[in-house]
Protein backbone atom coordinates (compact mmCIF):
# COMPACT_ATOMS: atom_id res chain seq x y z
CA UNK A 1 0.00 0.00 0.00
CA UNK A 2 0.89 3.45 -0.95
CA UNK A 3 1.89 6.21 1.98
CA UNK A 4 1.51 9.63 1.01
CA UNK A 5 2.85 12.57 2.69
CA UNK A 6 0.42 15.71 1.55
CA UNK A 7 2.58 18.93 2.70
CA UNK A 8 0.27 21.45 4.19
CA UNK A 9 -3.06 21.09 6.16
CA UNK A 10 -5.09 23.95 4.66
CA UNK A 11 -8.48 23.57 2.01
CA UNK A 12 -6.39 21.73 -0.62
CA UNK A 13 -4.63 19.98 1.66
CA UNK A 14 -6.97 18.47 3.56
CA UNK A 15 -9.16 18.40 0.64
CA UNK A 16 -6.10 16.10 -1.48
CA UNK A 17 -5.58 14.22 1.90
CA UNK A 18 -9.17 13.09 2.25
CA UNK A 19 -9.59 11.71 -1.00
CA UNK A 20 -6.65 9.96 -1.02
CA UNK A 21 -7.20 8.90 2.05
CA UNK A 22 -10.71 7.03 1.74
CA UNK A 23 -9.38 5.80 -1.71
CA UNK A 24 -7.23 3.79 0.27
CA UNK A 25 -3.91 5.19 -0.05
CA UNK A 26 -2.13 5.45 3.57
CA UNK A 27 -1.42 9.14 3.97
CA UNK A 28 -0.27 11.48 6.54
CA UNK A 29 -0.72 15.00 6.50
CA UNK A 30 1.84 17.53 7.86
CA UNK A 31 1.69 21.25 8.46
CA UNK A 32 3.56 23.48 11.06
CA UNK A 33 0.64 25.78 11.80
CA UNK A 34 -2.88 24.49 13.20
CA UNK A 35 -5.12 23.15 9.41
CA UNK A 36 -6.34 26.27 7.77
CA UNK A 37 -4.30 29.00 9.31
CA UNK A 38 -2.33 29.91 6.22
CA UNK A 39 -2.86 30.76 3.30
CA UNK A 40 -6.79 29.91 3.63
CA UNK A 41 -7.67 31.80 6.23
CA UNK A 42 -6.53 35.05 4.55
CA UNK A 43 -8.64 33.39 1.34
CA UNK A 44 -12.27 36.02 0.21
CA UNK A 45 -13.13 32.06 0.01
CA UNK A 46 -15.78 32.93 -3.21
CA UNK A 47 -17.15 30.03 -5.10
CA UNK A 48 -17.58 31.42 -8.49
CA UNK A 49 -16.85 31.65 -12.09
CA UNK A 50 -17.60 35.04 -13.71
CA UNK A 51 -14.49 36.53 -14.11
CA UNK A 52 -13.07 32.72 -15.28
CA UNK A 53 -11.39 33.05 -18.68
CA UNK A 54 -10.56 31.72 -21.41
CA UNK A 55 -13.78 29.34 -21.49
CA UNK A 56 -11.99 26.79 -20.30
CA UNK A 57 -11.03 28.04 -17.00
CA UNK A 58 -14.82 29.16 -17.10
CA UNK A 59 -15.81 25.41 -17.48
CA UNK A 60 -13.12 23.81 -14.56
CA UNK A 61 -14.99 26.43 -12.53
CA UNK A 62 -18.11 25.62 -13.08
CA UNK A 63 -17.07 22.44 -12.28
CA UNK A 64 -15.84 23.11 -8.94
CA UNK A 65 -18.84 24.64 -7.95
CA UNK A 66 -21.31 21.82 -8.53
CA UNK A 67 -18.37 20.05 -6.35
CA UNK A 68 -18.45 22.37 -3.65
CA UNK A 69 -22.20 21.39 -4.02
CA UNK A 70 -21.95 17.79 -3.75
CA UNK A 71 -19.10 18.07 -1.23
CA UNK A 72 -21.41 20.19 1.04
CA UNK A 73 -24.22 17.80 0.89
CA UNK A 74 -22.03 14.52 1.25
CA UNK A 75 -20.21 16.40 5.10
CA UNK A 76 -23.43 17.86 5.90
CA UNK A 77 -24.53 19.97 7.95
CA UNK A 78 -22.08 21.79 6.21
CA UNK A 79 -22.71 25.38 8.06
CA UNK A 80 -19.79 26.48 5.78
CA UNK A 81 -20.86 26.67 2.53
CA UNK A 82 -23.21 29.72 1.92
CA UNK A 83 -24.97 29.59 -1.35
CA UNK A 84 -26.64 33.45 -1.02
CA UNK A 85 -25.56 34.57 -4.74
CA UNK A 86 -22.99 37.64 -5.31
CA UNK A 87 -23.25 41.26 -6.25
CA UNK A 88 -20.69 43.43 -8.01
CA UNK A 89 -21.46 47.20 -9.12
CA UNK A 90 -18.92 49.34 -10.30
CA UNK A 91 -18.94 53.18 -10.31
CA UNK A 92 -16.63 53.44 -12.70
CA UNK A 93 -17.83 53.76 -16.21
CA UNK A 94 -15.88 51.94 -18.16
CA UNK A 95 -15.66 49.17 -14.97
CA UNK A 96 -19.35 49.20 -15.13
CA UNK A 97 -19.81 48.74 -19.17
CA UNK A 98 -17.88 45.74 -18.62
CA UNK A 99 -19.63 44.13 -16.36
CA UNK A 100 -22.57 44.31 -18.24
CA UNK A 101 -20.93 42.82 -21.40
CA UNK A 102 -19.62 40.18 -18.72
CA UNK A 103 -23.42 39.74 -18.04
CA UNK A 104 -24.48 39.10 -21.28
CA UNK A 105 -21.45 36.56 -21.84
CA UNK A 106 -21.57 34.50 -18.89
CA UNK A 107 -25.80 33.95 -20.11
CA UNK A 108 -24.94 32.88 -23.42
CA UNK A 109 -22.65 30.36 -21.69
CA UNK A 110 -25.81 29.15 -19.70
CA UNK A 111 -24.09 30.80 -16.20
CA UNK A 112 -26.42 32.54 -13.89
CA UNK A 113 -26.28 36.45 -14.37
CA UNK A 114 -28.15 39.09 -14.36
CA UNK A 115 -28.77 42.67 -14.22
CA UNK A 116 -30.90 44.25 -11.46
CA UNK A 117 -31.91 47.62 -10.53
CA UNK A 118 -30.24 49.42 -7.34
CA UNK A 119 -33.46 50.50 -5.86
CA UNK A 120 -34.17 45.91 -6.20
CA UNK A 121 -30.86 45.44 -4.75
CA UNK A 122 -31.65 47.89 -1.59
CA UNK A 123 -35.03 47.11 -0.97
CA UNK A 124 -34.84 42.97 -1.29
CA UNK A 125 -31.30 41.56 -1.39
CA UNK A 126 -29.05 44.15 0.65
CA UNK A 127 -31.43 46.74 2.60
CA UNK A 128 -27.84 47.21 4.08
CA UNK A 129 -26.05 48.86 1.45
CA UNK A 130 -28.52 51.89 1.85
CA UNK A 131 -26.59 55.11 2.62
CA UNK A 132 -23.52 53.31 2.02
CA UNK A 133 -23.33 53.71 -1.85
CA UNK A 134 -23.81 56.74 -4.37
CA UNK A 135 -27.00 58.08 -4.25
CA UNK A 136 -28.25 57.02 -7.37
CA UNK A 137 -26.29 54.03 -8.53
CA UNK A 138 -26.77 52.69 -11.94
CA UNK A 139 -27.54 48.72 -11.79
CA UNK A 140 -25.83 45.83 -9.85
CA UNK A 141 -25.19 42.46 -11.17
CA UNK A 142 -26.29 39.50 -9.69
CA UNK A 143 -25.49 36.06 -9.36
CA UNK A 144 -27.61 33.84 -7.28
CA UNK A 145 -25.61 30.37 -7.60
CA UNK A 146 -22.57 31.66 -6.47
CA UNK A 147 -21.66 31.20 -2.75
CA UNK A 148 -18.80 31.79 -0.34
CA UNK A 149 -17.04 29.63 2.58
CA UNK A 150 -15.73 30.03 6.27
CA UNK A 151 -12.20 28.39 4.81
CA UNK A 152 -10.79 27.39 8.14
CA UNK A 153 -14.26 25.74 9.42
CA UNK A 154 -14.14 24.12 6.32
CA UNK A 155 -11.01 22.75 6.21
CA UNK A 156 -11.64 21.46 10.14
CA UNK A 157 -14.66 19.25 8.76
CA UNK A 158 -12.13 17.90 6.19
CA UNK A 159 -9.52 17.03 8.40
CA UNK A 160 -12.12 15.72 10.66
CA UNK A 161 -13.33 13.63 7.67
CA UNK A 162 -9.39 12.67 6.69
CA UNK A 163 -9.09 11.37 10.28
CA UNK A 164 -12.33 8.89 9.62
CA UNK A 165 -11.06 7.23 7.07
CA UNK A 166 -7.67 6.63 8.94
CA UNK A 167 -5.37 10.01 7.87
CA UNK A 168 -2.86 10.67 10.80
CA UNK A 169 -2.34 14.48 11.17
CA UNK A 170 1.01 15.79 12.50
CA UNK A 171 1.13 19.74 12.97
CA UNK A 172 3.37 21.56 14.98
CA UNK A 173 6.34 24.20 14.71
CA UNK A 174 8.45 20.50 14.82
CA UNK A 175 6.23 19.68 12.00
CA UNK A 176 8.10 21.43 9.35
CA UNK A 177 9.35 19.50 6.95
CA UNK A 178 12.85 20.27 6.01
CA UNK A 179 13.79 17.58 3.93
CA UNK A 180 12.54 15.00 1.41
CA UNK A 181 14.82 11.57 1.14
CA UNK A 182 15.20 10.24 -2.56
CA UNK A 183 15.98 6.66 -3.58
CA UNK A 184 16.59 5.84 -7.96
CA UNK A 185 15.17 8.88 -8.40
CA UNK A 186 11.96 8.40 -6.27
CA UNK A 187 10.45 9.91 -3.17
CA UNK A 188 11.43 7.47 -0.06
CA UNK A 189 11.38 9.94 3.09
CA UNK A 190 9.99 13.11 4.65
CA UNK A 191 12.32 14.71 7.52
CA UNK A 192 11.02 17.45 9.99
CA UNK A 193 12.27 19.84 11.81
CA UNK A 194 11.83 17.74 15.14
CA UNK A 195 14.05 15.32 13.77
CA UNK A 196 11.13 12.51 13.20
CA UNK A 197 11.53 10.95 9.53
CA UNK A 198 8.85 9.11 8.04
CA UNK A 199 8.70 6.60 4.86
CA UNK A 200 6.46 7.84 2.21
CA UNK A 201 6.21 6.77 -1.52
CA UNK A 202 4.90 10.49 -2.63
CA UNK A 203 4.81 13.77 -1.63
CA UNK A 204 2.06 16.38 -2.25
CA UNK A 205 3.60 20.08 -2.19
CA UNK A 206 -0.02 22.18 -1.17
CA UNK A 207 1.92 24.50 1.17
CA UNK A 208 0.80 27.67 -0.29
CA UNK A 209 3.75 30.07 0.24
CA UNK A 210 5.75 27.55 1.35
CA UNK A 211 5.22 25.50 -1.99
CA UNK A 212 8.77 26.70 -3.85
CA UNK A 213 10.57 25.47 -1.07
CA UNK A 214 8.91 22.41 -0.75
CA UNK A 215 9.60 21.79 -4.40
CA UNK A 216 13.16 22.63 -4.13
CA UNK A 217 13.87 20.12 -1.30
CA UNK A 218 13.41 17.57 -4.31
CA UNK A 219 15.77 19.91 -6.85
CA UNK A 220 12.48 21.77 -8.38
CA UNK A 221 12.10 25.02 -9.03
CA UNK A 222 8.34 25.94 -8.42
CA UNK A 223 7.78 29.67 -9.90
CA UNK A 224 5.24 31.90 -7.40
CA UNK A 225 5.00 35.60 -7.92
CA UNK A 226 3.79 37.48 -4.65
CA UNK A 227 0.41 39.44 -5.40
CA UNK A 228 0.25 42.39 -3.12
CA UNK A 229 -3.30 42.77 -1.62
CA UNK A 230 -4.50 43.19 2.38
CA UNK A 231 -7.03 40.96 3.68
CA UNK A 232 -9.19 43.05 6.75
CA UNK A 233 -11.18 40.72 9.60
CA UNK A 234 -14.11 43.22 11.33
CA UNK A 235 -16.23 42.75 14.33
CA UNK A 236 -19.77 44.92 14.16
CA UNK A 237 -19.77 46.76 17.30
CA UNK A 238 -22.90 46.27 18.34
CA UNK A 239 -22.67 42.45 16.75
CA UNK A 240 -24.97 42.84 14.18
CA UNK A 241 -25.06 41.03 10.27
CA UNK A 242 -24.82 44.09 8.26
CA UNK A 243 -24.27 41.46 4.52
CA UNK A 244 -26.39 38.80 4.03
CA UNK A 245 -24.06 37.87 0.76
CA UNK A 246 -20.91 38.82 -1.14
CA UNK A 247 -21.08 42.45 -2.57
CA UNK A 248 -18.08 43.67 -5.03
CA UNK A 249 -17.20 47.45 -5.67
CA UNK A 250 -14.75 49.22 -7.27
CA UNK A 251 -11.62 48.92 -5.10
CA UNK A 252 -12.81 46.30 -2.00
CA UNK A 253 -15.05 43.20 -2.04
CA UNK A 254 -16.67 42.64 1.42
CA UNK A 255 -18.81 39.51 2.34
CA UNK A 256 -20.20 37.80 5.86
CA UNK A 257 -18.14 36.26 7.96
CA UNK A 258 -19.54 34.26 10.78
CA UNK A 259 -21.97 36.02 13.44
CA UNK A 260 -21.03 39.69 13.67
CA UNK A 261 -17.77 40.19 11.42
CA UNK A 262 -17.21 41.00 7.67
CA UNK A 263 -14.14 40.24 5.73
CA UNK A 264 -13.02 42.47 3.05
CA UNK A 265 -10.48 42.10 0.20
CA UNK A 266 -8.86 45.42 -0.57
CA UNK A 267 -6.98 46.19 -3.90
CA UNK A 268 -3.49 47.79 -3.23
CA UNK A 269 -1.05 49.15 -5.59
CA UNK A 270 2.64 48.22 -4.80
């Protein structure tokens, strides 16, 4: 039987590490932070695929989201996955022309989309936007299949799920790994900091940031560019839900997260 060592215990981790795991495979799954503290929990987390091109990308994320779907339903209750559709409206003029033409695209592909009034928007969808946008904005779009997902809680029920089917999770600063044996070429070891070395007959690099050094512990070279943006947690003062969905402007996209807090996604320059 294989053993498979699957580097890093956030979404795709855990996500890779389950289905290996309960297809049988013998797998352990290693991170040096707690599962889903990385890279995922500094994720907007959006299930969607409007801005997806060419159409192929557009298609694999279609995909994904009638997995998400089927994912949900199979670790239910799955109080992570929020299917409460998406709005985007742009003030900008030429920002907002394209989204319309986006619109009109994404129905001819059979997607979702449309284009609602504002006055819709504030009075059914998000009676909390009111005040907090120009006073007469021109139209929002909307897209009611697309959803959104607490990451780390997420990633919890899929470790949880890992460990069912017999996954072993080691985490832990003496978690990290720092090397990877070879033997004829071929995976044979993982070695952490703590010293412990385990046999393994693969290695799955989803570290995130860490993934170029993972790779180059086996002589890869694993090309990431950093993309500068700033991810901002918020707690309502007085606890209220202000979003009841993901809403996308011109320079931020805010959405729910959890009782009493919003997440937003800010655009920075460098």
């Amino acid at each position: 039987m294989s053993r498979i060592a699957v580097v890093g215990a956030g979404i795709i981790g855990a996500t890779v590490a389950f289905r290996l795991a309960e297809k049988g495979s013998q797998v352990v799954l290693i991170d040096r932070a707690a599962p889903g503290q990385g890279l995922t929990a500094a994720s907007y987390a959006w299930v969607n695929a409007n801005e997806k091109l060419p159409r192929d990308y557009f298609d694999l994320s279609t995909a994904a989201m009638r997995e998400y779907r089927r994912l949900a339903w199979r670790l239910a209750p799955a109080f992570w996955y929020h299917v409460d559709g998406n709005l985007i409206w742009y003030r900008e003029p030429s920002r907002a022309a394209e989204l319309v033409a986006r619109v009109e695209r994404l129905r001819s592909w059979g997607y979702e989309a449309e284009m609602l009034p504002a006055e819709a928007v504030l009075t059914d969808l998000e009676p909390g936007l009111r005040g907090g946008v120009a006073d007469q904005p021109g139209p929002f779009a909307w897209f009611p299949e697309e959803a959104w997902v607490e990451a780390p809680v997420m990633t919890d029920r899929l470790v949880d799920a890992f460990r069912n089917v017999g996954g072993r999770l080691l985490t832990g600063p003496s978690r990290k790994v720092v090397a990877i044996g070879m033997e004829d070429g071929r995976v044979s070891s993982v070695t952490m900091r703590g010293g412990q070395t385990i046999p393994v007959t693969g290695v799955v690099n989803c570290a995130g940031a860490d993934a170029p050094r993972i790779a180059s512990l086996v002589g890869r070279h694993l090309p990431m560019a950093p993309s500068p943006g700033m991810v901002i947690r918020a707690e309502m003062p007085d606890g209220s839900n202000p979003l009841r969905r993901p809403v996308e402007t011109d320079h931020f996209a805010v959405r729910p997260d959890g009782p009493g807090r919003v997440l937003l996604a800010v655009d920075v320059d460098d």
